[in-house]
Protein backbone atom coordinates (compact mmCIF):
# COMPACT_ATOMS: atom_id res chain seq x y z
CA UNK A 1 104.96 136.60 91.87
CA UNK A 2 105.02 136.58 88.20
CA UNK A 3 106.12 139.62 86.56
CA UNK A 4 103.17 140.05 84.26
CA UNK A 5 100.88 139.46 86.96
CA UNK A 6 102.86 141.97 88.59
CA UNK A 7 102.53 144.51 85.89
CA UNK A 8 98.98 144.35 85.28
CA UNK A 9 98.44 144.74 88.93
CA UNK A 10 100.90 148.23 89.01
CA UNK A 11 98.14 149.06 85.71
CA UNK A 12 94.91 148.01 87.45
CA UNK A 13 96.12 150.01 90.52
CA UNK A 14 96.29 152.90 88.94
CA UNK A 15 93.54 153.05 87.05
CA UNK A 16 91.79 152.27 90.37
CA UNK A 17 93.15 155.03 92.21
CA UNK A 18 92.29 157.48 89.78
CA UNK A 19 88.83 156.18 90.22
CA UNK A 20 89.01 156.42 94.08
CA UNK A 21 90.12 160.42 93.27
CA UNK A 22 86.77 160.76 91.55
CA UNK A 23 84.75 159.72 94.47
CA UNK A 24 86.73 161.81 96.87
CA UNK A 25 88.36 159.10 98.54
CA UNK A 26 92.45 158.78 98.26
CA UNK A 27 94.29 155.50 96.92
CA UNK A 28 98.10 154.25 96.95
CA UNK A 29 99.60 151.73 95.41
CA UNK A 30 102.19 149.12 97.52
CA UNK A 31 104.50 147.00 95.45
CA UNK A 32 104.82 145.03 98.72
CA UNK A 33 103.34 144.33 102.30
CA UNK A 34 106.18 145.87 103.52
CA UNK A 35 105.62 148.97 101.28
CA UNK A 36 101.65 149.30 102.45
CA UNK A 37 102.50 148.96 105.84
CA UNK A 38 105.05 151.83 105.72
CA UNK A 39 102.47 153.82 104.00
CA UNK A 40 99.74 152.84 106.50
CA UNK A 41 102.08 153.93 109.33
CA UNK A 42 102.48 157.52 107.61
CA UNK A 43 98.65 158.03 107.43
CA UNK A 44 98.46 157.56 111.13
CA UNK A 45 99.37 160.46 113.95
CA UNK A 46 101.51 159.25 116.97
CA UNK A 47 99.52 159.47 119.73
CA UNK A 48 96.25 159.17 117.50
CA UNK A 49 93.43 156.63 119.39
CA UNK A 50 93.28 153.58 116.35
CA UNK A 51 90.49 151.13 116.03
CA UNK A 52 89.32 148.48 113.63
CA UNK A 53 87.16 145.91 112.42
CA UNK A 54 87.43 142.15 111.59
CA UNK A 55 90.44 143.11 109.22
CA UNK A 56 92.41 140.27 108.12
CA UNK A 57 94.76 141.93 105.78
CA UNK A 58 95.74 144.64 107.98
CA UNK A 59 96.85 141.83 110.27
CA UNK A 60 98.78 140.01 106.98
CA UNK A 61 100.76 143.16 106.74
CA UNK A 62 101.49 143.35 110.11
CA UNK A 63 100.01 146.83 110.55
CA UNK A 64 98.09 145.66 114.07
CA UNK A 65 100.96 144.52 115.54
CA UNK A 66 102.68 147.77 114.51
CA UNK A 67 99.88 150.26 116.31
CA UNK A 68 99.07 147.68 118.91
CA UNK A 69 103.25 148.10 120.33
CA UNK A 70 103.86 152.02 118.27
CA UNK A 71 102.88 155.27 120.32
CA UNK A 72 99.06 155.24 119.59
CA UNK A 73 96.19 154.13 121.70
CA UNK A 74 94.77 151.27 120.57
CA UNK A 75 91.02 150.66 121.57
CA UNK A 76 91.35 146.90 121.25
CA UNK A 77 87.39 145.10 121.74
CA UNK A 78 88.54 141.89 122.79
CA UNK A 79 90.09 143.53 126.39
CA UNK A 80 86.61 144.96 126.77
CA UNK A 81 84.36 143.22 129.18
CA UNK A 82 81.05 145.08 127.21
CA UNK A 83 81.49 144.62 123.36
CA UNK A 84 79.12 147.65 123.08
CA UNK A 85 81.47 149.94 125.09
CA UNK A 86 84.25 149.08 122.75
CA UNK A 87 82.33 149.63 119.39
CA UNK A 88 81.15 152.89 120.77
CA UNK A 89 85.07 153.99 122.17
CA UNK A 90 85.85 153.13 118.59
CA UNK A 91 83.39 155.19 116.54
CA UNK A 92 84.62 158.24 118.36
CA UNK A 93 88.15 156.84 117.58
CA UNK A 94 91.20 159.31 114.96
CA UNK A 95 91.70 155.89 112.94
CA UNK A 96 89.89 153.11 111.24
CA UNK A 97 91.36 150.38 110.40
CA UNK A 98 89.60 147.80 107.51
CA UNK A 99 89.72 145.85 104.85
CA UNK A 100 87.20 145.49 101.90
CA UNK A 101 85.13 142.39 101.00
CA UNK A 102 85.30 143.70 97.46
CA UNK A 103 85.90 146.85 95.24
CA UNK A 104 85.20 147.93 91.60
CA UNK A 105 88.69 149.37 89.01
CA UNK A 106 86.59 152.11 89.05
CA UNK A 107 86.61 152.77 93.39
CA UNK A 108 83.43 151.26 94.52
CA UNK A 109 83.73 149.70 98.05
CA UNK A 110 81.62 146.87 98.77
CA UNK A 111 81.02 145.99 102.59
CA UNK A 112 79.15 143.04 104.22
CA UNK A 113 78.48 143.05 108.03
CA UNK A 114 76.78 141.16 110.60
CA UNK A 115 77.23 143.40 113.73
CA UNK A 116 77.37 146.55 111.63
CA UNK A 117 80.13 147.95 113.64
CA UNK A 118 82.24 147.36 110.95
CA UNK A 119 79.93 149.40 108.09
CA UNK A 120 78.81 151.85 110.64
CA UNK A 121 82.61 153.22 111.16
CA UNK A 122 83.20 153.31 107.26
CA UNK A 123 80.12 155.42 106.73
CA UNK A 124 80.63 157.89 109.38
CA UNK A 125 82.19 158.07 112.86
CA UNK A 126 85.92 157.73 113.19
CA UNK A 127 87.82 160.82 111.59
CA UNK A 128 89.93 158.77 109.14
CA UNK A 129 89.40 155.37 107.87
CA UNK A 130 92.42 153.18 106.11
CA UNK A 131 91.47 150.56 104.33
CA UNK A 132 94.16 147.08 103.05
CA UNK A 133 93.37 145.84 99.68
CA UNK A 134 94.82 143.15 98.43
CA UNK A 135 94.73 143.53 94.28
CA UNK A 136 92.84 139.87 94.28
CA UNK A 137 89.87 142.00 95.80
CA UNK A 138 89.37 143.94 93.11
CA UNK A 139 86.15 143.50 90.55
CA UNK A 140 85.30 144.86 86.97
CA UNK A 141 81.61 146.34 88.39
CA UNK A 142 79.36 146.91 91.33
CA UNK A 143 77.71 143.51 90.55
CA UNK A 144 80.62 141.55 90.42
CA UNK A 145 81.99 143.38 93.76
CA UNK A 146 78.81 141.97 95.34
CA UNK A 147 78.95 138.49 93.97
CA UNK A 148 82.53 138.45 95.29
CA UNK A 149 81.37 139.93 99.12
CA UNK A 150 78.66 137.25 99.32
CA UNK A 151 79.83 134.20 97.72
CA UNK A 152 83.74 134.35 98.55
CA UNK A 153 84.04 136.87 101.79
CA UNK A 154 80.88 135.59 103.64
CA UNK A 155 81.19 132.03 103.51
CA UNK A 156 85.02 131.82 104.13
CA UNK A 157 84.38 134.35 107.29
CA UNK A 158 81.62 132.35 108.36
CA UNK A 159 83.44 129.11 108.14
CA UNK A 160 86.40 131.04 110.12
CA UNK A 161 83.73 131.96 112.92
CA UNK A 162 82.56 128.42 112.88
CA UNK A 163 78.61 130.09 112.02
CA UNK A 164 75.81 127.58 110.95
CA UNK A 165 74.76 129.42 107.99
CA UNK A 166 73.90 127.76 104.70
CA UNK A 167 77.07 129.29 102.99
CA UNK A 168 79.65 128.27 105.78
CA UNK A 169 78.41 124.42 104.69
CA UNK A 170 77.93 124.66 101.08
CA UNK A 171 80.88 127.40 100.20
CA UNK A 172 78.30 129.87 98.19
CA UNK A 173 75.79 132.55 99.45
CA UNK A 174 71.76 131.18 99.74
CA UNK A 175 70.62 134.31 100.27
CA UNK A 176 69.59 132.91 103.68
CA UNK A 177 67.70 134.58 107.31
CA UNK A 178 69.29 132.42 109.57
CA UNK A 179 69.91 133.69 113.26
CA UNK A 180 73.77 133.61 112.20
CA UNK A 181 74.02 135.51 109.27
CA UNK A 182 77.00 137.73 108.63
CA UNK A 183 74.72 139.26 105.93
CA UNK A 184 72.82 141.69 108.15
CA UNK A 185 74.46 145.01 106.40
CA UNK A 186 75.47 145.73 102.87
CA UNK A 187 77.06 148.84 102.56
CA UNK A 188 78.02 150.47 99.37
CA UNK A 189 81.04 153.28 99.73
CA UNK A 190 80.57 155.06 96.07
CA UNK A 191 81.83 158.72 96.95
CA UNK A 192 82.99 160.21 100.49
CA UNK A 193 81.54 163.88 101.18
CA UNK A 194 84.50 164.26 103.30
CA UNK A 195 88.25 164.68 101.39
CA UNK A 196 90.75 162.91 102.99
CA UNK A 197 88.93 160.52 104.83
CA UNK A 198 88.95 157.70 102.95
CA UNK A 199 92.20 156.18 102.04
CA UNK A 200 93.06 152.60 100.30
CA UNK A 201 96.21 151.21 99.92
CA UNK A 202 96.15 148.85 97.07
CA UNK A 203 98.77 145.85 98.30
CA UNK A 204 100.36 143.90 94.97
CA UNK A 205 99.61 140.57 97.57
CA UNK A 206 96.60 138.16 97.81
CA UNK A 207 95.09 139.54 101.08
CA UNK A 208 91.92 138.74 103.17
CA UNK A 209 89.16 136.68 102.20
């Protein structure tokens, strides 16, 4: 990676972080995906139960693969016979694993989600969520957060899912109803009553969609 892109990503990270402080929510900064996993690895307990969403990067950085063979119990949905069962084992679960569809310099979390599992964890349920960012994730403002999320995020994870939807065909949100949307739930993470749940490690990688 280019050195300048490299330094304004160590600046923008920092200035992001200090914004995650002021919601309540904790932020890192990993000069690698080595570096993020190690600090991913720290957050979590041995022996804690871990569970996650549709995370991409946390697969990039090989954090899954870590917990899935480490000392943790790993509540993984596809060995579960009822999807239901497994969401509910995993809102009870020590650790959340995620990603972000988008995020402001300034620590605003922007969420998209068709099952809602995904949203319902971040908002409340498992006792610690972890989120991988990738610094390409990361917006000026709220509105360009959501622009990202909907016309980036949605359509490539649509497309990835092999969905129907208007976006998965034409590569840009049409704000559509259909029976596949991935657009059911739009969460907004802007402060966290609850210090120390909410962490984000900021990865100096292109991550996720």
């Amino acid at each position: 990676m280019d050195e300048n892109i490299i330094k304004r990503n160590e600046l923008l990270a920092q200035k992001v972080i200090k914004g995650l402080e002021s919601r309540n929510m904790t932020g890192y900064y990993a000069a690698s995906k080595e570096e993020a996993l190690k600090k991913a690895l720290e957050l979590i307990p041995e022996g804690a139960s871990v569970t996650m969403g549709g995370a991409m990067s946390a697969h990039e950085i090989g954090l899954v693969e870590a917990v899935k063979n480490g000392n943790y119990k790993f509540i993984d949905r596809d060995k579960y016979e009822d999807k239901r069962a497994a969401m509910l084992d995993g809102y009870d679960a020590d650790v959340f694993l995620s990603s972000t569809n988008a995020m402001t310099d300034d620590g605003v979390l922007i969420n998209i989600d068709g099952n809602s599992n995904r949203v319902s964890a971040i908002a409340q349920g498992p006792k610690k969520v972890i989120f991988i960012v990738g610094m390409n994730k990361v917006c000026s403002d709220v509105d360009a957060a959501m622009k990202r999320a909907r016309n980036v995020a949605a359509p490539t994870n649509a497309q990835r899912f092999g969905l129907t939807t208007p976006c998965s065909k034409l590569g840009s949100c049409m704000n559509c109803k259909s029976p596949d949307t991935i657009c059911c739930q739009i969460l907004i993470t802007r402060y966290s009553r609850h210090a120390g749940r909410i962490h984000v490690i900021l990865v100096n990688d292109n991550l996720g969609f």
